[in-house]
C-alpha atoms as a PDB file:
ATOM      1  CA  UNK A   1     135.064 147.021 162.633  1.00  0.00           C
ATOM      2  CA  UNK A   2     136.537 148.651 159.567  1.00  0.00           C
ATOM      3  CA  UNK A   3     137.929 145.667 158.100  1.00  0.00           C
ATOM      4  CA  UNK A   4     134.937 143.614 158.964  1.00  0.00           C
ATOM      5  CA  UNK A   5     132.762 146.299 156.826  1.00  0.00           C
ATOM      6  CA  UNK A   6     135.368 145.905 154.191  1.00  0.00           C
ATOM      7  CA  UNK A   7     135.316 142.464 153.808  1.00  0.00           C
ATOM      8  CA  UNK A   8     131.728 141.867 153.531  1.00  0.00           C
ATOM      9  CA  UNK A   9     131.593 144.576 150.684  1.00  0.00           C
ATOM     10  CA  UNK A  10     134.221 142.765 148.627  1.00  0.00           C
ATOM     11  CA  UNK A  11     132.335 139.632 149.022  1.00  0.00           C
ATOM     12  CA  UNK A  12     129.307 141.462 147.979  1.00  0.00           C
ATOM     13  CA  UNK A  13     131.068 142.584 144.935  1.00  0.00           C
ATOM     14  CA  UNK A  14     132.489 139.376 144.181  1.00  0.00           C
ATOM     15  CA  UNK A  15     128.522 138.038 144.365  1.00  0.00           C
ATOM     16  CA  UNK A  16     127.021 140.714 142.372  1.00  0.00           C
ATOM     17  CA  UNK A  17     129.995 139.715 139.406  1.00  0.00           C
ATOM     18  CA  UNK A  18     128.875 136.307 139.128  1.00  0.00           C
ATOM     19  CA  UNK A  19     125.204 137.263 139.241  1.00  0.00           C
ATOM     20  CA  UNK A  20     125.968 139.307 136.638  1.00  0.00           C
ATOM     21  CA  UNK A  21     127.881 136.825 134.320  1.00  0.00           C
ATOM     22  CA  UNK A  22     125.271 134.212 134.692  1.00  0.00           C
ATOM     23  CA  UNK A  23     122.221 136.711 133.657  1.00  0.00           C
ATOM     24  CA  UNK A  24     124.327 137.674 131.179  1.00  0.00           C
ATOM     25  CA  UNK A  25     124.690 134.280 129.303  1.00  0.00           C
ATOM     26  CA  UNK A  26     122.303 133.678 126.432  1.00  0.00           C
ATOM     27  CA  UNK A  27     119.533 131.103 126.539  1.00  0.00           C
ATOM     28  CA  UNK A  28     120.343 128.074 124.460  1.00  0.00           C
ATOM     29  CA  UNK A  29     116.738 126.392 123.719  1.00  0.00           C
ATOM     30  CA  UNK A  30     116.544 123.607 120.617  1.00  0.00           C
ATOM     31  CA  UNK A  31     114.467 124.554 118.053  1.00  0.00           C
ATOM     32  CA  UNK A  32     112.341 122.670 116.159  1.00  0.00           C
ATOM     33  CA  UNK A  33     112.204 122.611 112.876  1.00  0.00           C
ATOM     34  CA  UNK A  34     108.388 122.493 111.245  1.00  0.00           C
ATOM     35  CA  UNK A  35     108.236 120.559 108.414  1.00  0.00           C
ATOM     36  CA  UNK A  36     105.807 119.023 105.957  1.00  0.00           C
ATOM     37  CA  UNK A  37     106.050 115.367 104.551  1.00  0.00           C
ATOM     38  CA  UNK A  38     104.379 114.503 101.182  1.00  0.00           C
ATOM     39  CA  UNK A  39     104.152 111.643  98.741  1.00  0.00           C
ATOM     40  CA  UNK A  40     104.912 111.885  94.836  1.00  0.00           C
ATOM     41  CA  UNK A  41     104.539 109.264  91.924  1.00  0.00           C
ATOM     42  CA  UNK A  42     106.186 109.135  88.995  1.00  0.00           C
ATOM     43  CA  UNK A  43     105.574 106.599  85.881  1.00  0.00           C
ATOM     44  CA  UNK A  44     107.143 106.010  82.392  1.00  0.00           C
ATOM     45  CA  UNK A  45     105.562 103.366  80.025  1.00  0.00           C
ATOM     46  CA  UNK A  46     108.372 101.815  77.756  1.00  0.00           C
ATOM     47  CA  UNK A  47     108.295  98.673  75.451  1.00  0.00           C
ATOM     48  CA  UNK A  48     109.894  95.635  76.343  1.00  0.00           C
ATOM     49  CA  UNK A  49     112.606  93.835  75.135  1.00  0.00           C
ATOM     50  CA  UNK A  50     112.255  90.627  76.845  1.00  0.00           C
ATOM     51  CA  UNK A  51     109.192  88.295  78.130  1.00  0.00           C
ATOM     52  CA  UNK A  52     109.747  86.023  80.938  1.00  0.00           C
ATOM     53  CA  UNK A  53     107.710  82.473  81.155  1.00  0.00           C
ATOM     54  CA  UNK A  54     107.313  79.821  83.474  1.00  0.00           C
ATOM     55  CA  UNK A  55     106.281  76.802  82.053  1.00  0.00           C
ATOM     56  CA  UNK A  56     105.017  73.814  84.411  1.00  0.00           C
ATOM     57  CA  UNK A  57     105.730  70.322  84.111  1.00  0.00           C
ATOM     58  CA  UNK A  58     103.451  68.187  86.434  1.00  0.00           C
ATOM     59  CA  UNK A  59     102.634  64.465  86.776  1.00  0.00           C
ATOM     60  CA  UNK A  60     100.565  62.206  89.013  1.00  0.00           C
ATOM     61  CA  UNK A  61     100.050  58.921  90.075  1.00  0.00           C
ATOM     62  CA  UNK A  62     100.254  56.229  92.530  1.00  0.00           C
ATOM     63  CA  UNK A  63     104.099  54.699  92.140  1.00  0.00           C
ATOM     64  CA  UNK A  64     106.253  57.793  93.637  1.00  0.00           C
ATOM     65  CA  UNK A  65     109.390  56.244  91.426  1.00  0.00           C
ATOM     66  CA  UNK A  66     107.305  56.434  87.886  1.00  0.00           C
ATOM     67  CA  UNK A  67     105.671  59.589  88.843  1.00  0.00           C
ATOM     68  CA  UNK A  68     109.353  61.193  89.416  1.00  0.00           C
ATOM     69  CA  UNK A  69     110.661  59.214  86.226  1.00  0.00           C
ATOM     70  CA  UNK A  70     107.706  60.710  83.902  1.00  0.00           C
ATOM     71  CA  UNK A  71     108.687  64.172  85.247  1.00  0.00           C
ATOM     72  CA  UNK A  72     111.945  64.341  84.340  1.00  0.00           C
ATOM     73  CA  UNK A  73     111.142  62.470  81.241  1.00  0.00           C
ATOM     74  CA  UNK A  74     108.538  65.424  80.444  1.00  0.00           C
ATOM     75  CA  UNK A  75     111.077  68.484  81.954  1.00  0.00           C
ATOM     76  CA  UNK A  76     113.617  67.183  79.526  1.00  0.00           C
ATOM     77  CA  UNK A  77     111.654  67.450  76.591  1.00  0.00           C
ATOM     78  CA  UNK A  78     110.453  70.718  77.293  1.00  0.00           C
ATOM     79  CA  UNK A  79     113.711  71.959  77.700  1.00  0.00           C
ATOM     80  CA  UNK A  80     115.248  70.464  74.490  1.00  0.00           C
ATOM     81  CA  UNK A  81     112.329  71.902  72.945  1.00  0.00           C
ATOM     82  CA  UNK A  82     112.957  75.459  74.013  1.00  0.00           C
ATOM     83  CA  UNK A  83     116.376  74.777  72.673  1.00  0.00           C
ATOM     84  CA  UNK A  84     115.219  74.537  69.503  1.00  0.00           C
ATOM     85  CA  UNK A  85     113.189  77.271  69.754  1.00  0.00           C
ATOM     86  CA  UNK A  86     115.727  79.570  70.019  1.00  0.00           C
ATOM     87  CA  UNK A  87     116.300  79.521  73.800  1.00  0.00           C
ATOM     88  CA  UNK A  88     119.212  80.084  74.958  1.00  0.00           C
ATOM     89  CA  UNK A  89     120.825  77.437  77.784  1.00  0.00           C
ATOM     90  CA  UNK A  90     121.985  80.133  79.978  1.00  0.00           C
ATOM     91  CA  UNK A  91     118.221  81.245  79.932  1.00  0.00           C
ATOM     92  CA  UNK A  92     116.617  78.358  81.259  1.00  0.00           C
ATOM     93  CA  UNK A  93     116.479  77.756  84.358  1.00  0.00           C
ATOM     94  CA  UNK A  94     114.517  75.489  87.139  1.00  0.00           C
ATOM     95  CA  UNK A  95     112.408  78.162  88.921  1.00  0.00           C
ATOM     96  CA  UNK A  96     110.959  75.041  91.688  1.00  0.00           C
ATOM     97  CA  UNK A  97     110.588  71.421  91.560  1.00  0.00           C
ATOM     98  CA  UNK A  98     108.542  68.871  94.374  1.00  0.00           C
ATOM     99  CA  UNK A  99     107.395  65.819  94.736  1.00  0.00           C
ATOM    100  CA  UNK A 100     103.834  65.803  97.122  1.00  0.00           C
ATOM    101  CA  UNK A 101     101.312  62.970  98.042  1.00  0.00           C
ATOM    102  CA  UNK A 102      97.094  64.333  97.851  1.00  0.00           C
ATOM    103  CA  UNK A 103      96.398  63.934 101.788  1.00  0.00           C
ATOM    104  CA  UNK A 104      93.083  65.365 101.277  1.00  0.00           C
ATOM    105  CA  UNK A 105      91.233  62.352 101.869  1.00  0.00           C
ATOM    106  CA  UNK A 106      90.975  59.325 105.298  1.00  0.00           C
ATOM    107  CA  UNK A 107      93.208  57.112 102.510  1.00  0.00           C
ATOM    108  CA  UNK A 108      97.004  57.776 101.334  1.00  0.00           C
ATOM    109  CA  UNK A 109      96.253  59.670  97.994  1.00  0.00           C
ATOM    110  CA  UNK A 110      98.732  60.046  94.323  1.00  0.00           C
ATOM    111  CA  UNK A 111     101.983  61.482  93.963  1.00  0.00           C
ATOM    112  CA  UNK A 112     102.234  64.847  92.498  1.00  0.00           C
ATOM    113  CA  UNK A 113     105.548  65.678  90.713  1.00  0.00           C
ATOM    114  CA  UNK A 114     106.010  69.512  89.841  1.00  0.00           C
ATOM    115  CA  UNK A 115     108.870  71.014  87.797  1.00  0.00           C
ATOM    116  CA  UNK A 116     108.563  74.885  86.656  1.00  0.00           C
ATOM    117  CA  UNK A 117     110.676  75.963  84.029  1.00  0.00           C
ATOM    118  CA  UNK A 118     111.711  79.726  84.364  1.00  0.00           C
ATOM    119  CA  UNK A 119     112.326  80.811  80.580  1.00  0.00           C
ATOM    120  CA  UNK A 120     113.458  84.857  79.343  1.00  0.00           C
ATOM    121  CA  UNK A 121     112.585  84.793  75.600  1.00  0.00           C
ATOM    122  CA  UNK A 122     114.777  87.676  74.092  1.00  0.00           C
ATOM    123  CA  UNK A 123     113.409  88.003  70.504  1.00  0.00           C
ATOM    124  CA  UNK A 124     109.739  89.069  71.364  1.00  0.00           C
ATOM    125  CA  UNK A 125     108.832  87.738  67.730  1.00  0.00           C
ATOM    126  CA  UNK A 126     109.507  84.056  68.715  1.00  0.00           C
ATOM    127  CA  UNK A 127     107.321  84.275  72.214  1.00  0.00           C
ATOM    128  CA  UNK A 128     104.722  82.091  70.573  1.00  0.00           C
ATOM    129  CA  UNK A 129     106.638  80.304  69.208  1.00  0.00           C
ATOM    130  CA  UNK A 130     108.561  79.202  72.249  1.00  0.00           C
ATOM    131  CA  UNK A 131     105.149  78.521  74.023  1.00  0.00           C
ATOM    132  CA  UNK A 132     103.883  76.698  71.346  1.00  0.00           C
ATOM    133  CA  UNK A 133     107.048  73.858  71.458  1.00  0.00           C
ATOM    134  CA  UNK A 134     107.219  74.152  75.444  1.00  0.00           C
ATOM    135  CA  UNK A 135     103.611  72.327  75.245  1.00  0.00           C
ATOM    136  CA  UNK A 136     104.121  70.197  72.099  1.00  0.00           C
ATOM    137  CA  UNK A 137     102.685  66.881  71.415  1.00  0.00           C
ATOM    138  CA  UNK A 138     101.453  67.045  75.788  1.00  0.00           C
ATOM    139  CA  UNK A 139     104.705  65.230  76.060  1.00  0.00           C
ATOM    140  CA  UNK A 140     106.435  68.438  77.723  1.00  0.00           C
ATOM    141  CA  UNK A 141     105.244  71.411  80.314  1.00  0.00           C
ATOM    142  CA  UNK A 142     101.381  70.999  80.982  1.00  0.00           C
ATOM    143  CA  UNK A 143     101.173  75.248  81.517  1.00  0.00           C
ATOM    144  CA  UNK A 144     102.253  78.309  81.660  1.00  0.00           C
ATOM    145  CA  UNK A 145     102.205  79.978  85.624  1.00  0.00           C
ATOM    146  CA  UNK A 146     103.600  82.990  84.791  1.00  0.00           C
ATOM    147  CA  UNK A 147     104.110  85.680  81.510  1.00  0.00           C
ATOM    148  CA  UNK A 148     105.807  88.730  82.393  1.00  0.00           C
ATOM    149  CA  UNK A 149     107.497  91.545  80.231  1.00  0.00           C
ATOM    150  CA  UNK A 150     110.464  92.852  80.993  1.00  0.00           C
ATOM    151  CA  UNK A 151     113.242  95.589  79.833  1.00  0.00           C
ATOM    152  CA  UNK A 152     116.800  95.134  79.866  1.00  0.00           C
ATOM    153  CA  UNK A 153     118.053  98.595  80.479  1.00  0.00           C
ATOM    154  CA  UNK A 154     115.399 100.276  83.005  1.00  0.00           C
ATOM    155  CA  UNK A 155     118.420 102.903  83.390  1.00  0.00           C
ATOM    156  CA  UNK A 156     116.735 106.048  81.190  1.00  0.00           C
ATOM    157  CA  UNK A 157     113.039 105.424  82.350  1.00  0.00           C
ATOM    158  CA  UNK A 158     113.778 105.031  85.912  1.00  0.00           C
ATOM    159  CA  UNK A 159     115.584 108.627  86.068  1.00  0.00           C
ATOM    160  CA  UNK A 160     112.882 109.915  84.405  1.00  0.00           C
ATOM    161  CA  UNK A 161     110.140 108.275  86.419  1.00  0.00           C
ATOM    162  CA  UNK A 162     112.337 109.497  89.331  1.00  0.00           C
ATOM    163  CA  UNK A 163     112.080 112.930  88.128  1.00  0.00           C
ATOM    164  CA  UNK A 164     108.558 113.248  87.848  1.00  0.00           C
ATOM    165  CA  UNK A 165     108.036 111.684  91.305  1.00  0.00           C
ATOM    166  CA  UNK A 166     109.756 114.525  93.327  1.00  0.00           C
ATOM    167  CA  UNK A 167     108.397 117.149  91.067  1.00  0.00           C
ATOM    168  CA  UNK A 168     104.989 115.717  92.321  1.00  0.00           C
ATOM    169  CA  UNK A 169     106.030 116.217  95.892  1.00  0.00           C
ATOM    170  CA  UNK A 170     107.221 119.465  95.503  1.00  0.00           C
ATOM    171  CA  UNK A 171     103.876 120.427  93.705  1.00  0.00           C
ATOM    172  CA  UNK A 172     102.355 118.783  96.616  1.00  0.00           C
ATOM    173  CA  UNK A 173     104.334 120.404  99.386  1.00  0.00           C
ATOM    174  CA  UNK A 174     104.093 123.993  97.807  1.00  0.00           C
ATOM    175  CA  UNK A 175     100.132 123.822  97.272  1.00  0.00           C
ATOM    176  CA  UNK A 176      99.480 122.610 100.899  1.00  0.00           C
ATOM    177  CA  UNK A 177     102.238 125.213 102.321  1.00  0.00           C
ATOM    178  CA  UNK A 178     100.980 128.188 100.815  1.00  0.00           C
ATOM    179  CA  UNK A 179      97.434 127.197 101.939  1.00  0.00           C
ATOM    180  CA  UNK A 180      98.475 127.343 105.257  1.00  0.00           C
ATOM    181  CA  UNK A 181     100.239 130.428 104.959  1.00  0.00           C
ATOM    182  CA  UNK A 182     103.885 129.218 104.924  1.00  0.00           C
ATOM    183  CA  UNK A 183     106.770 128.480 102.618  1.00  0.00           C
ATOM    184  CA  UNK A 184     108.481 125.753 101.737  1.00  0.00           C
ATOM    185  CA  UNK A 185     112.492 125.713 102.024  1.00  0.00           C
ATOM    186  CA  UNK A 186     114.760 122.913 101.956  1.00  0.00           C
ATOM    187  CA  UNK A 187     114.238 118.721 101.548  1.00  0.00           C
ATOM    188  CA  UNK A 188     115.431 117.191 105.080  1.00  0.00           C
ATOM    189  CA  UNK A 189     114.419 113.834 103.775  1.00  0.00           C
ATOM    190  CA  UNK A 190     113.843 111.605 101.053  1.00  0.00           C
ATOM    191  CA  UNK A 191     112.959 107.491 100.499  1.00  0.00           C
ATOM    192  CA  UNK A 192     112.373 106.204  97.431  1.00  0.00           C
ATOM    193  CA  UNK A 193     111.153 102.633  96.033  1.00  0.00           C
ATOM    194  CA  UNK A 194     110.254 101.807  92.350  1.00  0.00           C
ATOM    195  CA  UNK A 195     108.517  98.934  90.685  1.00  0.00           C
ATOM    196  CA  UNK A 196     108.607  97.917  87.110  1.00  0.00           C
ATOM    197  CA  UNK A 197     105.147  96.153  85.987  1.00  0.00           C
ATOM    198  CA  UNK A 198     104.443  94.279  82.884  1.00  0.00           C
ATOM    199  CA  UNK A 199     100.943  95.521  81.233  1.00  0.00           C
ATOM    200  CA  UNK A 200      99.186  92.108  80.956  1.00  0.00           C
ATOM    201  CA  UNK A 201      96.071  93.762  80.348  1.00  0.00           C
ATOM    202  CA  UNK A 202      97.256  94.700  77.014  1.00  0.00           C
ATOM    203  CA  UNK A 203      98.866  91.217  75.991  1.00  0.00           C
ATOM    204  CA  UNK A 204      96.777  89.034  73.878  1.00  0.00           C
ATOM    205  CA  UNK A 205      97.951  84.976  74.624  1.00  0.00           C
ATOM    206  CA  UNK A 206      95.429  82.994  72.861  1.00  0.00           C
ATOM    207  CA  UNK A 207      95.778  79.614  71.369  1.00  0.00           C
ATOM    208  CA  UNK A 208      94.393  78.757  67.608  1.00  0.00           C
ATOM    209  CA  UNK A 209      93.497  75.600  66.401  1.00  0.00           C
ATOM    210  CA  UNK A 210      94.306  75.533  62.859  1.00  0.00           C
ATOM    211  CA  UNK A 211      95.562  77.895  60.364  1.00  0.00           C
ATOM    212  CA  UNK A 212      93.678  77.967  56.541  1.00  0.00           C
ATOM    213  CA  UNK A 213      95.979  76.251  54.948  1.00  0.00           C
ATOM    214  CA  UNK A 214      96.026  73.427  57.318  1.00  0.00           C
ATOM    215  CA  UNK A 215      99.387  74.051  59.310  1.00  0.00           C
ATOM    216  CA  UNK A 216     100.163  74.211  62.566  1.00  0.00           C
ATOM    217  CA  UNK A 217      99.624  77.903  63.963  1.00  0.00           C
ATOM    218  CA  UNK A 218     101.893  79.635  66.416  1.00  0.00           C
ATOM    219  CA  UNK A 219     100.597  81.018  69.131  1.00  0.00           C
ATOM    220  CA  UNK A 220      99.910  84.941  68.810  1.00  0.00           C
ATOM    221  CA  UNK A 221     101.227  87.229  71.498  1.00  0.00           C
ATOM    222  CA  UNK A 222     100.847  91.134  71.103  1.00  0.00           C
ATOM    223  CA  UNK A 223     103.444  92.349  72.856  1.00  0.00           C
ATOM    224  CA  UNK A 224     102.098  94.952  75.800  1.00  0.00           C
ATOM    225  CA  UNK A 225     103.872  97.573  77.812  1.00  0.00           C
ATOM    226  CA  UNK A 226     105.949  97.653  80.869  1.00  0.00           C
ATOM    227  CA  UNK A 227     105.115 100.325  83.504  1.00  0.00           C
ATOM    228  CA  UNK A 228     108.471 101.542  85.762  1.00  0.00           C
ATOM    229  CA  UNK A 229     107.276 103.658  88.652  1.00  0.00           C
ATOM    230  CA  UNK A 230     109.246 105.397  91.337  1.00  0.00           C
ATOM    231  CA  UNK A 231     107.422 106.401  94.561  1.00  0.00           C
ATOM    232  CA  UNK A 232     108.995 109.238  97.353  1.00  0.00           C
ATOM    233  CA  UNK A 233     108.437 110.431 100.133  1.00  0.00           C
ATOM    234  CA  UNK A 234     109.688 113.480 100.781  1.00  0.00           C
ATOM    235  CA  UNK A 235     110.021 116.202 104.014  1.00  0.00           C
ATOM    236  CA  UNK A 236     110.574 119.377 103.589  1.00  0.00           C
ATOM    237  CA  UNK A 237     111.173 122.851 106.070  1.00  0.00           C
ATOM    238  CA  UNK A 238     108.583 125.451 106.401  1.00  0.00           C
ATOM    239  CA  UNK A 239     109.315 129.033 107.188  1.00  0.00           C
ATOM    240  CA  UNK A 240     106.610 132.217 107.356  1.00  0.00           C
END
């Protein structure tokens, strides 16, 4: 009977140990964190240092093989004229060329024969003058699709445009955390994009007829500005 009673209170023991090691473990629970995710902008205006162009070359009619032939007569003459102009080979380029038939009507319509011309003009001073021998004489590109400025070294404006992008957020995230009663600590996140946009608004491309004394004008072009912008989004942590 003795050892019976003896037994049973070692197993209690033994019970009331391991009871006492499992209450005794602390409670691991995942946290988490609050945060706060805001948007910032940053933009520099710079000049340019380059224009880009793309001149098109397009010709129609009803035998596919002289429509083709006329195109290619036309695209080489626009691109020996750019040569003179100063245009560089290596800067000239064939942006997209087809050949398409007018199916808009019950009967087979003309060939269409399209070549653009993708052209960076370096020295900003000869832009019109580039245009103006691109189009010469109608015998070369019928048009220009496309005028675009463009820098050469976005390197400087894009770290500061970067800059003044997360200061935004941070502005952002500190004005709507103390309004709520909370503080702003560390960044858990940030994505970025930037774009670089030519100001067209403030390009003048206008073509003149005739100058006073009777020569042949070049084509004015006001050079405009070119707007690099980085956009972030940013998350910070909030603590009381």
């Amino acid at each position: 009977m003795k050892r019976i009673i003896k037994t049973i209170a070692i197993t209690s023991l033994g019970l009331a140990f391991l009871s006492s090691c499992v209450l005794s473990r602390p409670t691991e629970q995942a946290q988490t964190p609050r945060t706060i995710t805001v948007s910032g902008t940053g933009s520099v205006s710079v000049k340019p240092d380059m224009v880009s162009l793309k001149f098109i070359v397009r010709n129609s009619g009803w035998n596919i093989m002289q429509v083709a032939e006329r195109n290619a007569i036309n695209t080489t003459n626009t691109i020996n004229a750019l040569k003179e102009a100063g245009v560089v080979e290596s800067d000239i380029s064939t942006f997209d060329y087809s050949i398409s038939q007018d199916n808009t009507h019950t009967y087979a319509g003309e060939y269409t024969a399209r070549n653009t011309i993708s052209v960076i003009v370096r020295n900003l001073e000869n832009t019109g003058k580039v245009i103006d021998a691109a189009v010469k004489n109608n015998i070369g590109a019928n048009g220009i699709t496309s005028f675009e400025y463009l820098v050469s070294d976005k390197t400087t404006a894009l770290r500061e445009a970067r800059t003044l992008a997360i200061k935004n957020a941070q502005d952002a995230a500190s004005l709507l955390a103390g309004a709520s009663g909370c503080k702003v600590n560390g960044v858990m996140e940030i994505k970025e994009d930037y774009t670089s946009a030519g100001r067209n608004n403030d390009m003048l491309f206008k073509a003149v007829s005739m100058s006073m004394d009777g020569a042949t004008p070049t084509t004015p072009i006001m050079e405009g500005n070119v707007t690099i912008s980085s956009n972030v989004t940013v998350t910070y942590e909030l603590s009381n």
